[in-house]
Protein backbone atom coordinates (compact mmCIF):
# COMPACT_ATOMS: atom_id res chain seq x y z
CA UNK A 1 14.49 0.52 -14.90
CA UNK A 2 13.17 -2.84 -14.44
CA UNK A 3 11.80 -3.64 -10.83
CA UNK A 4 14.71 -6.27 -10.30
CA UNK A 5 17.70 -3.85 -10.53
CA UNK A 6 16.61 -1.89 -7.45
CA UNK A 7 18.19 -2.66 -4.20
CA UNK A 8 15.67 -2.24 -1.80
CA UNK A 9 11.85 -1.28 -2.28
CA UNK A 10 10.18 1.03 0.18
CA UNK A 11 6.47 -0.53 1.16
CA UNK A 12 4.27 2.52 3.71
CA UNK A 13 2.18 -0.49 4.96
CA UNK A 14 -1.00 1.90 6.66
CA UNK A 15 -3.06 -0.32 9.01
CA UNK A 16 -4.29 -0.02 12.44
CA UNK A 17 -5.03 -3.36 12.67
CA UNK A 18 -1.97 -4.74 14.84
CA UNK A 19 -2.37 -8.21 13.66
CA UNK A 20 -3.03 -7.58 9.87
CA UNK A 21 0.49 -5.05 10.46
CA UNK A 22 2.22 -8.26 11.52
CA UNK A 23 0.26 -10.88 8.67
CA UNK A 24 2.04 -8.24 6.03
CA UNK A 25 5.57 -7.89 7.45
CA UNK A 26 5.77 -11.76 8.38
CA UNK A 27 5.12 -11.88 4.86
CA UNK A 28 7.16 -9.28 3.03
CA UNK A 29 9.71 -10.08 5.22
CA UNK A 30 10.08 -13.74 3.62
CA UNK A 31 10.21 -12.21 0.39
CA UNK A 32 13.55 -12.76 -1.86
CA UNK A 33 13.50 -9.33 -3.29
CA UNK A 34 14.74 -6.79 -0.28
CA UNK A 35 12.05 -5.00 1.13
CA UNK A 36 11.39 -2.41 4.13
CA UNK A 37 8.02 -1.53 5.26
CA UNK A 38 7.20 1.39 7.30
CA UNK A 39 4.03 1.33 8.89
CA UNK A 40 1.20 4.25 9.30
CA UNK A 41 -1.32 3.83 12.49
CA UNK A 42 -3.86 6.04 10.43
CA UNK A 43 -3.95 8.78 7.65
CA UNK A 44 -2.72 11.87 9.27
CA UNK A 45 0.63 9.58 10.28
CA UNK A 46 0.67 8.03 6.74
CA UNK A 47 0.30 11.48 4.85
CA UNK A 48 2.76 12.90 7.39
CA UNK A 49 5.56 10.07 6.57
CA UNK A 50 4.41 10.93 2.67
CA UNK A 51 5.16 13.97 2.94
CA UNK A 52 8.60 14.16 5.01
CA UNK A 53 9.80 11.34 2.78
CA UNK A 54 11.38 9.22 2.23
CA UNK A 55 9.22 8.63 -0.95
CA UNK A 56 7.80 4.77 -0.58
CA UNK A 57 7.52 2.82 -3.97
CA UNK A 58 3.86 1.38 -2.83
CA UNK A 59 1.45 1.82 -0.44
CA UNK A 60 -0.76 -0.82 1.00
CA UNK A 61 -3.61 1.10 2.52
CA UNK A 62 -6.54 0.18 4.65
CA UNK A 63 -9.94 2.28 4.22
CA UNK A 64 -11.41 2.11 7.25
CA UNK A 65 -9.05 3.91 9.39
CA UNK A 66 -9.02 6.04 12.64
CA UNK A 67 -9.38 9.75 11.64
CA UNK A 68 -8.87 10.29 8.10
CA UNK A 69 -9.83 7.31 6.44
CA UNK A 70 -7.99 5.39 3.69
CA UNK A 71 -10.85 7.37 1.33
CA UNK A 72 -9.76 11.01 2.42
CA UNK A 73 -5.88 9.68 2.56
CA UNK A 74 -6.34 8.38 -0.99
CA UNK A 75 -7.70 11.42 -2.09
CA UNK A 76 -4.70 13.33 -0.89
CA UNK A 77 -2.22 11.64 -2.33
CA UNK A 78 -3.67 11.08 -5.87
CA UNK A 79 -4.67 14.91 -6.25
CA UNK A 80 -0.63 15.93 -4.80
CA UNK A 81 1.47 16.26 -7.96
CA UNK A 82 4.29 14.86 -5.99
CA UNK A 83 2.50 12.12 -4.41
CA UNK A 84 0.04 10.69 -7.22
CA UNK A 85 2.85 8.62 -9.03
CA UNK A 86 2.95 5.92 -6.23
CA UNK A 87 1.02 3.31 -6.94
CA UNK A 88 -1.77 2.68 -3.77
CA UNK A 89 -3.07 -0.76 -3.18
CA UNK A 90 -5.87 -0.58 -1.53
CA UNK A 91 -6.11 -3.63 1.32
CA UNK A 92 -9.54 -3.72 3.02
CA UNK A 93 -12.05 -5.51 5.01
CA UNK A 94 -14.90 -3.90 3.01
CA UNK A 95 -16.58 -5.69 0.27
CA UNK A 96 -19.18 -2.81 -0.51
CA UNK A 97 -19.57 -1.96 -4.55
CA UNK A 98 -19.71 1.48 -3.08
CA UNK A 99 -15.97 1.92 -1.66
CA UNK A 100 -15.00 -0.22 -4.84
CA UNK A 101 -16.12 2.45 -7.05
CA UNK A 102 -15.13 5.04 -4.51
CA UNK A 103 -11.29 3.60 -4.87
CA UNK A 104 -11.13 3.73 -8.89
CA UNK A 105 -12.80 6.80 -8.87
CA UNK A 106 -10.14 8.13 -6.79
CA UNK A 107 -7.27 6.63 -8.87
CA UNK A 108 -6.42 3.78 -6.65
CA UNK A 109 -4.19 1.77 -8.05
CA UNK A 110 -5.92 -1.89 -7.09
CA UNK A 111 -8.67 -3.12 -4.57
CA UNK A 112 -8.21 -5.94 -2.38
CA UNK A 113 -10.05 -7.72 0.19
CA UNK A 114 -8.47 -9.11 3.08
CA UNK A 115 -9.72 -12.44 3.36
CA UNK A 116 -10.61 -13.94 6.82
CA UNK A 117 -8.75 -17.24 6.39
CA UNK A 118 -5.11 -16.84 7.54
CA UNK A 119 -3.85 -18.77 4.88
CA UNK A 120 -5.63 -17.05 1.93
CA UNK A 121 -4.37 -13.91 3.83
CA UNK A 122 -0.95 -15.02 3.06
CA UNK A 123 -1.09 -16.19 -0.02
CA UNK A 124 -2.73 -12.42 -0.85
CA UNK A 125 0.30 -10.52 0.24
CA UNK A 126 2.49 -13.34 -1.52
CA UNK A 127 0.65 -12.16 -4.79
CA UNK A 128 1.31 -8.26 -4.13
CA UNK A 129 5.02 -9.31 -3.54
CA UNK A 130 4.99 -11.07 -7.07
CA UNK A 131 2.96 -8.92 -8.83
CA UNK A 132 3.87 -5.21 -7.27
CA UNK A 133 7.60 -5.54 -6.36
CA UNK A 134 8.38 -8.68 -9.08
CA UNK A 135 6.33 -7.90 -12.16
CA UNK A 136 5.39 -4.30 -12.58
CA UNK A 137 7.46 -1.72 -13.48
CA UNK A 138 7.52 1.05 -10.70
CA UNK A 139 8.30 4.81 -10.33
CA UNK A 140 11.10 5.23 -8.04
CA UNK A 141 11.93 7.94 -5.83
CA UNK A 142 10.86 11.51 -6.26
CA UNK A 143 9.44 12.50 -9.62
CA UNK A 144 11.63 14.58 -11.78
C-alpha cells in the first residue's frame, strides 16, 4: 500500500517536554497529508496507549523520560511481537555515542537530535513528515 493512499496516519508523539509537544503538533498539524497525534507524558502512558490501541503508524519518542525512559519503552515495544513492526523515531536532546548505540541496538528505527534553534527544530519535524509519512512505505494497523 503506498503511504499516500491512507487516509489518516496515527503519530504516538511521547514527550514530556510541553513545549517540544507543541513544536511537533504546530508542525504536523501544517502538514498536507492528514495526520493525528496522540501524545504520551512518559513510558508507562505511552506503552499503556500501545497496548489498548489504537495501533499508531510511528512513534516519535523522547529518551529521557519520567519513569520508564524512552530506553526501557523502546525495549518493550521492539521485543512485543505485536508492537515491534512500528517504526520508532527516536527524538532526543542527548547527543551521547552511548544512547546512539543503545537505540540501534535496540532496533530503533532512526535517531534524532532535537536541535536548540527553533527554526532547525522545525525544519526537523518537516523532514520526518516528508520522509516518515511521504516517502516510506509503512505497516498499517495490527499485524496479521
Amino acid at each position: 500500500m503506498n503511504s499516500s493512499s491512507r487516509k489518516k496516519f496515527h503519530v504516538l508523539l511521547v514527550e514530556d517536554n510541553p513545549g517540544d509537544v507543541d513544536l511537533v503538533l504546530e508542525v504536523l498539524a501544517g502538514s498536507t497529508m492528514a495526520v493525528e497525534v496522540t501524545t504520551a507524558s512518559d513510558g508507562e502512558e505511552a506503552l499503556r496507549m500501545l497496548r489498548a490501541g489504537p495501533r499508531p503508524d510511528l512513534v516519535l519518542l523522547d529518551l529521557n523520560l519520567p519513569g520508564k525512559d524512552g530506553r526501557a519503552v523502546l525495549a518493550e515495544v521492539k521485543g512485543d511481537e505485536a508492537l515491534q513492526s512500528i517504526p520508532v523515531v527516536v527524538l532526543t536532546s542527548s547527543e551521547a555515542e552511548r544512547d546512539l548505540r543503545e537505540v540501534y541496538r535496540l532496533h530503533g528505527n532512526c535517531y534524532l537530535t532535537k536541535p536548540v534553534d527553533l527554526d532547525a527544530f522545525h525544519h526537523l519535524v518537516q523532514g520526518i513528515d516528508t520522509f516518515w509519512l511521504r516517502t516510506a512505505l509503512l505497516p498499517h494497523g495490527s499485524p496479521k
